[in-house]
Protein backbone atom coordinates (compact mmCIF):
# COMPACT_ATOMS: atom_id res chain seq x y z
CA UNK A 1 5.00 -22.16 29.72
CA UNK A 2 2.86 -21.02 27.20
CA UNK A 3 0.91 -17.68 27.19
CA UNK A 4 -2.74 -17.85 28.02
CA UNK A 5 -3.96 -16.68 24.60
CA UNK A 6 -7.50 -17.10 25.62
CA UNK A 7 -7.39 -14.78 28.26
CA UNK A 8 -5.37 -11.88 25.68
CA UNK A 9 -8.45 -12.39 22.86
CA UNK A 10 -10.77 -11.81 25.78
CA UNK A 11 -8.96 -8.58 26.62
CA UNK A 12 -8.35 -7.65 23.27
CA UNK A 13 -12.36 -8.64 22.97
CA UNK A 14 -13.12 -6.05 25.78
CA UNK A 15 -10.72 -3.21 24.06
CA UNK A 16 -12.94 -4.07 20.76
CA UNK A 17 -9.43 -4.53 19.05
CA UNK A 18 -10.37 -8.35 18.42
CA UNK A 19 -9.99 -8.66 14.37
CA UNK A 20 -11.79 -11.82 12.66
CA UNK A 21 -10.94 -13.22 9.61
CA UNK A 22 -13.90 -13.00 6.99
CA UNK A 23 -14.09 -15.28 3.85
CA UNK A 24 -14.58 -13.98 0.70
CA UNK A 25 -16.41 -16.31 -1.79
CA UNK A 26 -16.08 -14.64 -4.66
CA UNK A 27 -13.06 -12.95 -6.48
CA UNK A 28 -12.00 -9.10 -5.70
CA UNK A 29 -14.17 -7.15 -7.18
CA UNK A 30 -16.88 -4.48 -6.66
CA UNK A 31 -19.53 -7.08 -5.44
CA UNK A 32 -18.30 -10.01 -3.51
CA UNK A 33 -20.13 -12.96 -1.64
CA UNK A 34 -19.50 -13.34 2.46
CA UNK A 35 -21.90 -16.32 3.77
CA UNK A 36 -23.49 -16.71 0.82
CA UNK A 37 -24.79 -12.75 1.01
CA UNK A 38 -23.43 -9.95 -2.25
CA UNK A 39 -22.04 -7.05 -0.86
CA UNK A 40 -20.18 -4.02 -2.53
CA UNK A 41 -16.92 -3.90 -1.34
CA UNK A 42 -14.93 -0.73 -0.37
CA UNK A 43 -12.38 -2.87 1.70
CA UNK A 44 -9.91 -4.28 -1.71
CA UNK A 45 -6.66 -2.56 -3.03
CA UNK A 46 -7.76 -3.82 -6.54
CA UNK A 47 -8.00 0.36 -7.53
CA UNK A 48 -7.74 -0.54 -10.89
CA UNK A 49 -9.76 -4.01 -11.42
CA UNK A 50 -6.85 -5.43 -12.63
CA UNK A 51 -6.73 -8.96 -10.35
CA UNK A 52 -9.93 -10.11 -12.21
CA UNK A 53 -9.23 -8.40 -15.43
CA UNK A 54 -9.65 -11.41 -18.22
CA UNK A 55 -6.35 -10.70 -19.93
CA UNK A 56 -4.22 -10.67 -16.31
CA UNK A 57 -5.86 -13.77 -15.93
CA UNK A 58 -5.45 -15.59 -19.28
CA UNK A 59 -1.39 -14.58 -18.73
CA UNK A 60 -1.12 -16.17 -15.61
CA UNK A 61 -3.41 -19.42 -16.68
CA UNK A 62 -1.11 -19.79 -19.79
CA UNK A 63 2.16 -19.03 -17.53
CA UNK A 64 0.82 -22.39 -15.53
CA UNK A 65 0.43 -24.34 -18.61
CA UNK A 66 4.18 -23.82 -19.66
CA UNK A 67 6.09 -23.40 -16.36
CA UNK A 68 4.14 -24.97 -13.95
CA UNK A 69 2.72 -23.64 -10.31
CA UNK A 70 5.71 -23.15 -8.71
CA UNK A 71 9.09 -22.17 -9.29
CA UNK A 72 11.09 -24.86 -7.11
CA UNK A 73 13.98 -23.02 -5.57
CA UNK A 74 15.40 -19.81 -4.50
CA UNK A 75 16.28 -17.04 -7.26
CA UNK A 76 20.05 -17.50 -6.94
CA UNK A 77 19.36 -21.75 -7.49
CA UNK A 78 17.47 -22.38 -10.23
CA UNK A 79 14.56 -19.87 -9.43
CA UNK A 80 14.62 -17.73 -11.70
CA UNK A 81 12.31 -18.21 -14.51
CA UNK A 82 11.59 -15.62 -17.57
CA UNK A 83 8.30 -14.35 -16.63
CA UNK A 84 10.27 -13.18 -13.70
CA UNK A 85 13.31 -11.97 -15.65
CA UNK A 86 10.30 -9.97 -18.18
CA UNK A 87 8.49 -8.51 -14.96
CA UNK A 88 11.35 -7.19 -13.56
CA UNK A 89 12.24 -5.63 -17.54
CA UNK A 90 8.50 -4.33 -17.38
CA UNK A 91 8.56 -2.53 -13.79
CA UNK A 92 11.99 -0.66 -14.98
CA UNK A 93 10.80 0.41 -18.05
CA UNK A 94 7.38 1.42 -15.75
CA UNK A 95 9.60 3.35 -13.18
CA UNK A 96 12.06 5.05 -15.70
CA UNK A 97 14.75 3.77 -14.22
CA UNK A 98 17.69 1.21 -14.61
CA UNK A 99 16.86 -2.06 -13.52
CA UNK A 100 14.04 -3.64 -11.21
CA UNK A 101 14.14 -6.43 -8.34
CA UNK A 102 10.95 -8.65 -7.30
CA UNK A 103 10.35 -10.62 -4.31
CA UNK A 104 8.09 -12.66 -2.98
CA UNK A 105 5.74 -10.33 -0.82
CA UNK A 106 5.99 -6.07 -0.24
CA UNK A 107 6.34 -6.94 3.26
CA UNK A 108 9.63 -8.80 2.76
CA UNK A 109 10.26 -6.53 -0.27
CA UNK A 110 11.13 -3.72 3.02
CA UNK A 111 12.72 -6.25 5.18
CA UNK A 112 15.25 -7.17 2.40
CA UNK A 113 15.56 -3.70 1.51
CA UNK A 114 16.73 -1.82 4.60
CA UNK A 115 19.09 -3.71 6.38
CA UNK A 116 20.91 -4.09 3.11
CA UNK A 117 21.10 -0.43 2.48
CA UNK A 118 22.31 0.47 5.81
CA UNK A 119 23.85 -0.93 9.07
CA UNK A 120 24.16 0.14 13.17
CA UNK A 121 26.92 3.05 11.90
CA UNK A 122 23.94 4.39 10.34
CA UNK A 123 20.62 6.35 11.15
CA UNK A 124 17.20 6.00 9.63
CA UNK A 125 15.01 9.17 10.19
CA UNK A 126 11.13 7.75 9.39
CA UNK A 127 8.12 9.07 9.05
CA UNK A 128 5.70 8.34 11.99
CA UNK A 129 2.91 6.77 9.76
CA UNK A 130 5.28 4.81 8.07
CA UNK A 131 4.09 1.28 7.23
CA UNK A 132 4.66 -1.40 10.01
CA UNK A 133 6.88 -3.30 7.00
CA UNK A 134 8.69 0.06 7.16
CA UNK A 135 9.04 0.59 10.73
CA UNK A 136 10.27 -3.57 11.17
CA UNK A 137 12.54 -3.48 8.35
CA UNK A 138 14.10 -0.65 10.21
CA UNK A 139 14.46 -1.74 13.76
CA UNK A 140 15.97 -5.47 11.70
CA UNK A 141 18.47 -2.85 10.17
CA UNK A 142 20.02 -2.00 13.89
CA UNK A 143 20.65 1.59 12.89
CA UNK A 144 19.74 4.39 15.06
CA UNK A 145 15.81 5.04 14.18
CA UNK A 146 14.42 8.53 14.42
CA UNK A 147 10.81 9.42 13.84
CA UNK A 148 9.56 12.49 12.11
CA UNK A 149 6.13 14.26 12.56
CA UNK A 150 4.09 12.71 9.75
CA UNK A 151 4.96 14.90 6.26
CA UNK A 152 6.36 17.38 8.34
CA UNK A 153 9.45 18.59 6.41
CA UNK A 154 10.67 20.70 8.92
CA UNK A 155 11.03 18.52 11.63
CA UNK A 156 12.67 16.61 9.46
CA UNK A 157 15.33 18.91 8.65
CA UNK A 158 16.19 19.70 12.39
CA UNK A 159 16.45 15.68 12.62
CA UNK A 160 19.14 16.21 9.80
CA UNK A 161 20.83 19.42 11.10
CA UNK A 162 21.85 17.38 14.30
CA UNK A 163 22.95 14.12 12.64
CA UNK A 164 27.01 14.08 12.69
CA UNK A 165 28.20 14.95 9.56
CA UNK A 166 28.78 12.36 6.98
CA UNK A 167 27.12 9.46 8.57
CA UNK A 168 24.91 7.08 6.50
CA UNK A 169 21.37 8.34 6.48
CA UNK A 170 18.24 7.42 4.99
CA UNK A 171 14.61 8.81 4.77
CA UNK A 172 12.19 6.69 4.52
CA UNK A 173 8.48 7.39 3.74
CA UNK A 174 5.72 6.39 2.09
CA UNK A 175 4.37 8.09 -1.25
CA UNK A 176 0.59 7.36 -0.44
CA UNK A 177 0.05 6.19 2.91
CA UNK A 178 -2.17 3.54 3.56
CA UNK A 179 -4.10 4.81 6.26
CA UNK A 180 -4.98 8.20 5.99
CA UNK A 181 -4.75 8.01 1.93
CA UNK A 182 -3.06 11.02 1.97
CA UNK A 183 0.71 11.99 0.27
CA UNK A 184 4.28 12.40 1.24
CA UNK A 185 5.75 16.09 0.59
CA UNK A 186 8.72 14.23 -1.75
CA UNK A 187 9.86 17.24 -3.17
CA UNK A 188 10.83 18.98 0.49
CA UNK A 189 12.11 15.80 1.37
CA UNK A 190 14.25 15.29 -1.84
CA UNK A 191 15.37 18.47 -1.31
CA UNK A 192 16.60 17.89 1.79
CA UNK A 193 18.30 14.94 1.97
CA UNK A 194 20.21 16.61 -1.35
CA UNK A 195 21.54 19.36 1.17
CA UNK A 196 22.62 16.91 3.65
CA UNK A 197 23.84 13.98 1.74
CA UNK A 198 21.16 11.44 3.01
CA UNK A 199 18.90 8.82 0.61
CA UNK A 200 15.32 8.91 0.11
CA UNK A 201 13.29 5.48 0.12
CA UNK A 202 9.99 5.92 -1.02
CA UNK A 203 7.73 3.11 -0.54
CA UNK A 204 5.36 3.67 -3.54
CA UNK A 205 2.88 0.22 -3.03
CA UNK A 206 -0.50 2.33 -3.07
CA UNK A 207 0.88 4.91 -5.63
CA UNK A 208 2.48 2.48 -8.79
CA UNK A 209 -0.02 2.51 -11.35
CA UNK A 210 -2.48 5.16 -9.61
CA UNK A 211 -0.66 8.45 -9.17
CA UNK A 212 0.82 10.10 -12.32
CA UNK A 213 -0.17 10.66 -15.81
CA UNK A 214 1.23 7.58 -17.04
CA UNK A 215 0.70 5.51 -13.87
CA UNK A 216 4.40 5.22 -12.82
CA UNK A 217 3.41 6.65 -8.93
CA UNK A 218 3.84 9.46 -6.76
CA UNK A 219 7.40 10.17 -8.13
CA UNK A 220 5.43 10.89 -11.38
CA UNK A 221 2.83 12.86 -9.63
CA UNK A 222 4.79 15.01 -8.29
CA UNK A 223 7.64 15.34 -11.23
CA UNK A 224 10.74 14.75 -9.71
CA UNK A 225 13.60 12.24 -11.50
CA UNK A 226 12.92 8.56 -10.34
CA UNK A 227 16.95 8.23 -10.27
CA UNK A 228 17.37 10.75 -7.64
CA UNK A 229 15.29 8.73 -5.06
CA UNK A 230 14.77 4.75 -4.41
CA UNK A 231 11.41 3.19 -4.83
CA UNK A 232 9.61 0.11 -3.78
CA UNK A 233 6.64 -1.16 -4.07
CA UNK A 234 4.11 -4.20 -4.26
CA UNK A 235 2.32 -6.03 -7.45
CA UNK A 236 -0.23 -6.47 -5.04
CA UNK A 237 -2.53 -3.49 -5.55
CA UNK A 238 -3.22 -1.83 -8.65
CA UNK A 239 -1.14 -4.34 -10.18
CA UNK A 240 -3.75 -6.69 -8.62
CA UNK A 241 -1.20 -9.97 -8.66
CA UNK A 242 1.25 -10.30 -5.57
CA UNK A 243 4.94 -9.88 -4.84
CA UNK A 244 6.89 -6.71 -4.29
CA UNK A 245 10.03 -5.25 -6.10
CA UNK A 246 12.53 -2.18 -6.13
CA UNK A 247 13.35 0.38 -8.71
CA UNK A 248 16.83 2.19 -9.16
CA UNK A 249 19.80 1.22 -10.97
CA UNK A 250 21.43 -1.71 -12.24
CA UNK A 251 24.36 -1.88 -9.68
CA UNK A 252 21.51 -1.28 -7.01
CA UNK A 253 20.02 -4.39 -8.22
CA UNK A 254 23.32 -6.28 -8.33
CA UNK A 255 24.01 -5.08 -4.92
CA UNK A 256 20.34 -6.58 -3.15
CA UNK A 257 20.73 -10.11 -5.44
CA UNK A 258 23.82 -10.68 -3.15
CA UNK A 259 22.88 -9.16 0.30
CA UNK A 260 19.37 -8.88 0.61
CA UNK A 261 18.68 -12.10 3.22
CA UNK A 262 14.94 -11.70 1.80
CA UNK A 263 15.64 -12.04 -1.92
CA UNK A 264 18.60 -14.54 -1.08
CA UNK A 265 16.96 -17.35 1.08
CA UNK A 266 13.29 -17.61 -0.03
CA UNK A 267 11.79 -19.89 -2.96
CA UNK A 268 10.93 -17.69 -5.94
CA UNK A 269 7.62 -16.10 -6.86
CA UNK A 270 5.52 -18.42 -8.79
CA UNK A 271 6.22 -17.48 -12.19
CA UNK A 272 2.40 -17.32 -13.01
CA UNK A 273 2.39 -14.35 -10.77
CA UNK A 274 4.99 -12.53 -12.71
CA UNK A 275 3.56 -13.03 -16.06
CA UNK A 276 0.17 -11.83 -14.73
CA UNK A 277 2.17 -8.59 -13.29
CA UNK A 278 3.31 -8.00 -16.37
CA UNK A 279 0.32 -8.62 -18.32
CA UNK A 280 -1.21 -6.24 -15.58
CA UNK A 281 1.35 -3.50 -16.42
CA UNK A 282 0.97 -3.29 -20.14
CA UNK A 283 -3.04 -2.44 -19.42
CA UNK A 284 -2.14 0.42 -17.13
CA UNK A 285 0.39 1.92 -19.69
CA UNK A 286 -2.14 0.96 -22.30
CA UNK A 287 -5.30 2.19 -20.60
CA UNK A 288 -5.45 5.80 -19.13
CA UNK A 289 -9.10 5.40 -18.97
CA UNK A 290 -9.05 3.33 -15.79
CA UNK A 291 -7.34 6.13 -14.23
CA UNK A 292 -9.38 8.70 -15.37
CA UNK A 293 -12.43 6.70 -13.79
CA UNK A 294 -10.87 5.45 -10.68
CA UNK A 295 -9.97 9.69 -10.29
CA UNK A 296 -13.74 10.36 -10.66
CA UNK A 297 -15.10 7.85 -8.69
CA UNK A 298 -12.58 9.32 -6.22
CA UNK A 299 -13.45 12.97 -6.34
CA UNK A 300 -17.52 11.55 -6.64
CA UNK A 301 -17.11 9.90 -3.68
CA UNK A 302 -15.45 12.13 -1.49
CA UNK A 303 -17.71 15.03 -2.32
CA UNK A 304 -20.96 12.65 -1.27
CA UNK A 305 -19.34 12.21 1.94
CA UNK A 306 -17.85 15.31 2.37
CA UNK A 307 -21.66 16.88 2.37
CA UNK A 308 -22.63 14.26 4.68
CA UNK A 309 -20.77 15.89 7.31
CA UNK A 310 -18.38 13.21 7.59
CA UNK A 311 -14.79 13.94 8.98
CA UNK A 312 -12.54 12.29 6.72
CA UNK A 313 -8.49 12.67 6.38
CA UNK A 314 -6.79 15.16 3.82
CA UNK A 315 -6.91 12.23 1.38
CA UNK A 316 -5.49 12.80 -1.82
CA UNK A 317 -5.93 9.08 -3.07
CA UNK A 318 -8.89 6.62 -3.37
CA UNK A 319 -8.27 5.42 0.19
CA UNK A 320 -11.12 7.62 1.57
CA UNK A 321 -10.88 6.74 5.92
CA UNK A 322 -13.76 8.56 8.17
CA UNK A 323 -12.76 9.01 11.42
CA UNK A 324 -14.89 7.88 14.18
CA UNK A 325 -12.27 7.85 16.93
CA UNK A 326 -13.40 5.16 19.07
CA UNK A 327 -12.55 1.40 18.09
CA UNK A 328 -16.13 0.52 19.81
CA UNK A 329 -17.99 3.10 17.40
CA UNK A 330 -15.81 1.66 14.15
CA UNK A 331 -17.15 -1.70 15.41
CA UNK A 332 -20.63 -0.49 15.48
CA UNK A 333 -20.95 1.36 12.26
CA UNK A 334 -18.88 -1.65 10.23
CA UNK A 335 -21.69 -3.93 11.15
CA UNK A 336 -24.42 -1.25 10.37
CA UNK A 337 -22.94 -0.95 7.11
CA UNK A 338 -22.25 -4.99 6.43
CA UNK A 339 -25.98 -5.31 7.57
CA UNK A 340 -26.78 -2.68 4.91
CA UNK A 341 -24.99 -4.82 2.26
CA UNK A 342 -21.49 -2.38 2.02
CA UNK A 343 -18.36 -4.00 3.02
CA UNK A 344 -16.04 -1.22 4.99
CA UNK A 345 -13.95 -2.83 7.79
CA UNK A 346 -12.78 -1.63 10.97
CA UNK A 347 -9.27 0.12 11.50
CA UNK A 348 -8.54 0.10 14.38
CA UNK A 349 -4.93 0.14 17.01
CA UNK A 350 -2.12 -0.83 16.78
CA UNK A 351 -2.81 0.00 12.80
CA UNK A 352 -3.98 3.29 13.24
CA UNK A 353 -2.70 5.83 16.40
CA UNK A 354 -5.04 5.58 19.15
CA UNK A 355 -8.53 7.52 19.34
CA UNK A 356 -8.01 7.59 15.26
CA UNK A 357 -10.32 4.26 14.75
CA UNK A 358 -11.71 5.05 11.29
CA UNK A 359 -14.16 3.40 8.57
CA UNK A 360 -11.82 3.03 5.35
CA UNK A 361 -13.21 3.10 2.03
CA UNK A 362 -10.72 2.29 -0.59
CA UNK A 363 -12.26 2.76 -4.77
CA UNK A 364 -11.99 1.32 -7.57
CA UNK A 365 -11.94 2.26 -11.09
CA UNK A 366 -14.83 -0.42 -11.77
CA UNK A 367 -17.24 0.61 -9.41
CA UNK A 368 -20.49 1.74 -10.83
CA UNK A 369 -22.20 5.25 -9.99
CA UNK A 370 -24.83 2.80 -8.75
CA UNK A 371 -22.83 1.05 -6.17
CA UNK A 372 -21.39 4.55 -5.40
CA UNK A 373 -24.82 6.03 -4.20
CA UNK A 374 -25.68 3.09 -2.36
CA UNK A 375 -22.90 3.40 -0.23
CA UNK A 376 -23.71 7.39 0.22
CA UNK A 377 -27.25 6.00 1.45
CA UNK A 378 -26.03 3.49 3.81
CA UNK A 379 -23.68 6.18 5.36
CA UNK A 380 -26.27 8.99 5.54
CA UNK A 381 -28.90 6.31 7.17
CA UNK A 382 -26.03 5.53 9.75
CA UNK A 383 -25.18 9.03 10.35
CA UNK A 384 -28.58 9.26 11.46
CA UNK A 385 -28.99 6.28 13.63
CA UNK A 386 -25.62 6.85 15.56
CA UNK A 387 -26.82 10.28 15.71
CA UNK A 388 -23.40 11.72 14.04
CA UNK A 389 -23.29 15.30 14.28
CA UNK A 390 -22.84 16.82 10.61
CA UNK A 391 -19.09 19.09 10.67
CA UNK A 392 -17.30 20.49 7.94
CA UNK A 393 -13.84 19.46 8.98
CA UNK A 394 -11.78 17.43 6.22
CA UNK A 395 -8.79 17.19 7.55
């Protein structure tokens, strides 16, 4: 017998955890069209404009013209195409490391990942904020799955001091994470899994081609040897195409090619994708500049709504989330603001922990000081009508 689904929306309805799908009907960008209205968006991953950029574009329209819309098989058949053999070329030489892997989404990228680095003999010790792909990818793994206090290092390390010596470990983390924008402590937890023999997996998917001087992520940011830890990531932010991949060496990437179910038994990427992931890559080594902007539209940003008396997290990135606690209040003020023309959506549980229902802004490099102060007005005119007292917290 089927569940009665109508009866779960209506409780989910009465929890204001119902989430509705929205149609964009425009591209991603800094002003899109919902119902036929313009609205700046703070709600798109695009940090770096790069999924309506005119060259990414051109790459993937002339990638159509030669090798068609999709690729027809799995990777090991006859899947494999060369945009996809050149993207994976591109992301190593973008990582600094040996060799690179793609796959067809970052969600799967994790679930091929995992459970092909390590089995029920072994233990995963995770961060608590860890991304649901993250947390899944473990629990598919079937090894023993231990959460640490988000970036707290030293519950980490009594995690590790109890482990039995010499059995498989990994750490997993994100570099940015996705909620709170804010970043992993990588070089306590590199340090620590050196003393006690364990890998670090850093899912990278909102740091590659943001953090760092060059663009290369949070491993770059925070200077440490990209062949001492194992990245993923996804093409799907500031890469602005889709797909996900991993970074490490070449026998890494031999080893996932024959046991990573993901990778194995799913049709390729369409190889239009690929060659506008690469084209995409070759702007952000190319052009600092977008960087530099997207870094001061950041800081601009965060200042107006620091002095607003908003409460936002100890964000570090340009995902900028205000917490409002209650989902019903995130509701509220996400229509306020879609009424005021500004696009900001909801978080709400099971994404975020509960009484952490936030408002997240996420910037791009492309968005105008314009748009910027708009958005500061339509916060300070909601601040007022929900009758938000002003704090200085930030954290």
């Amino acid at each position: 017998m089927l569940r009665n689904f109508e009866q779960e929306i209506k409780n989910l309805e009465t929890r204001h955890l119902r989430r509705q799908i929205r149609i964009m009907e425009s591209p991603s960008d800094t002003i899109i069209t919902i119902e036929g209205r313009r609205f700046i968006s703070m709600a798109s991953n695009n940090y770096l404009g790069l999924a309506n950029h005119p060259g990414v574009k051109q790459a993937a329209i002339k990638a159509i013209e030669r090798w068609g819309v999709g690729a027809g098989a799995a990777r090991l058949m006859s899947g494999t195409m060369t945009p996809h053999h050149q993207l994976e070329r591109d992301l190593a030489q973008l990582k600094q490391v040996e060799a690179a892997l793609t796959f067809g989404t970052g969600y799967t990228t994790n679930l091929g990942l995992i459970p092909a680095l390590i089995d029920r003999n072994g233990l995963i010790l995770a961060d608590r904020y860890c991304h649901a792909s993250l947390i899944e990818a473990c629990r598919l793994a079937k090894a023993t799955l231990r959460v640490f206090h988000h970036n707290d290092a030293g519950h980490l390390e009594k995690l590790l001091k109890k482990r039995e010596k010499a059995r498989p470990t990994l750490v997993v983390t994100e570099g940015v994470f996705s909620m709170d924008g804010d970043l992993a402590p990588l070089p306590d937890l590199l340090a620590l899994c050196r003393q006690h023999e364990a890998t670090l997996v850093i899912d990278d998917a909102h740091g590659t081609g943001v953090m760092g001087k060059n663009g290369q992520g949070t491993v770059e940011h925070f200077g440490l040897n990209p062949r001492d830890v194992l990245q993923m990531g996804t093409l799907s932010k500031a890469i602005g195409a889709g797909g996900g991949y991993i970074a490490g060496t070449a026998a890494l990437k031999d080893y996932l090619i024959n046991t990573a179910k993901a990778f194995i038994y799913t049709t390729a990427q369409p190889p239009a994708i690929a060659a506008a992931a690469s084209a995409a890559i070759r702007i952000i080594q190319d052009e600092p500049a977008r960087r530099e902007r997207l870094r001061a539209n950041q800081n601009a940003l965060h200042s107006a709504l620091t002095d607003l008396g908003l409460q936002l997290t100890d964000t570090q990135s340009p995902i900028l989330p205000i917490i409002v606690k209650s989902p019903e209040r995130a509701v509220e003020m996400s229509q306020a603001l879609y009424e005021a023309g500004v696009y900001v959506p909801a978080i709400r549980p099971p994404t975020v922990p509960k009484d952490s229902s936030r408002l997240r802004l996420t910037v791009s490099s492309e968005h105008t000081q314009e748009q910027l102060e708009t958005v500061v007005t339509a916060f300070r005119k909601i601040r007022e009508a929900f009758s938000m007292k002003p704090t200085s917290a930030s954290g």
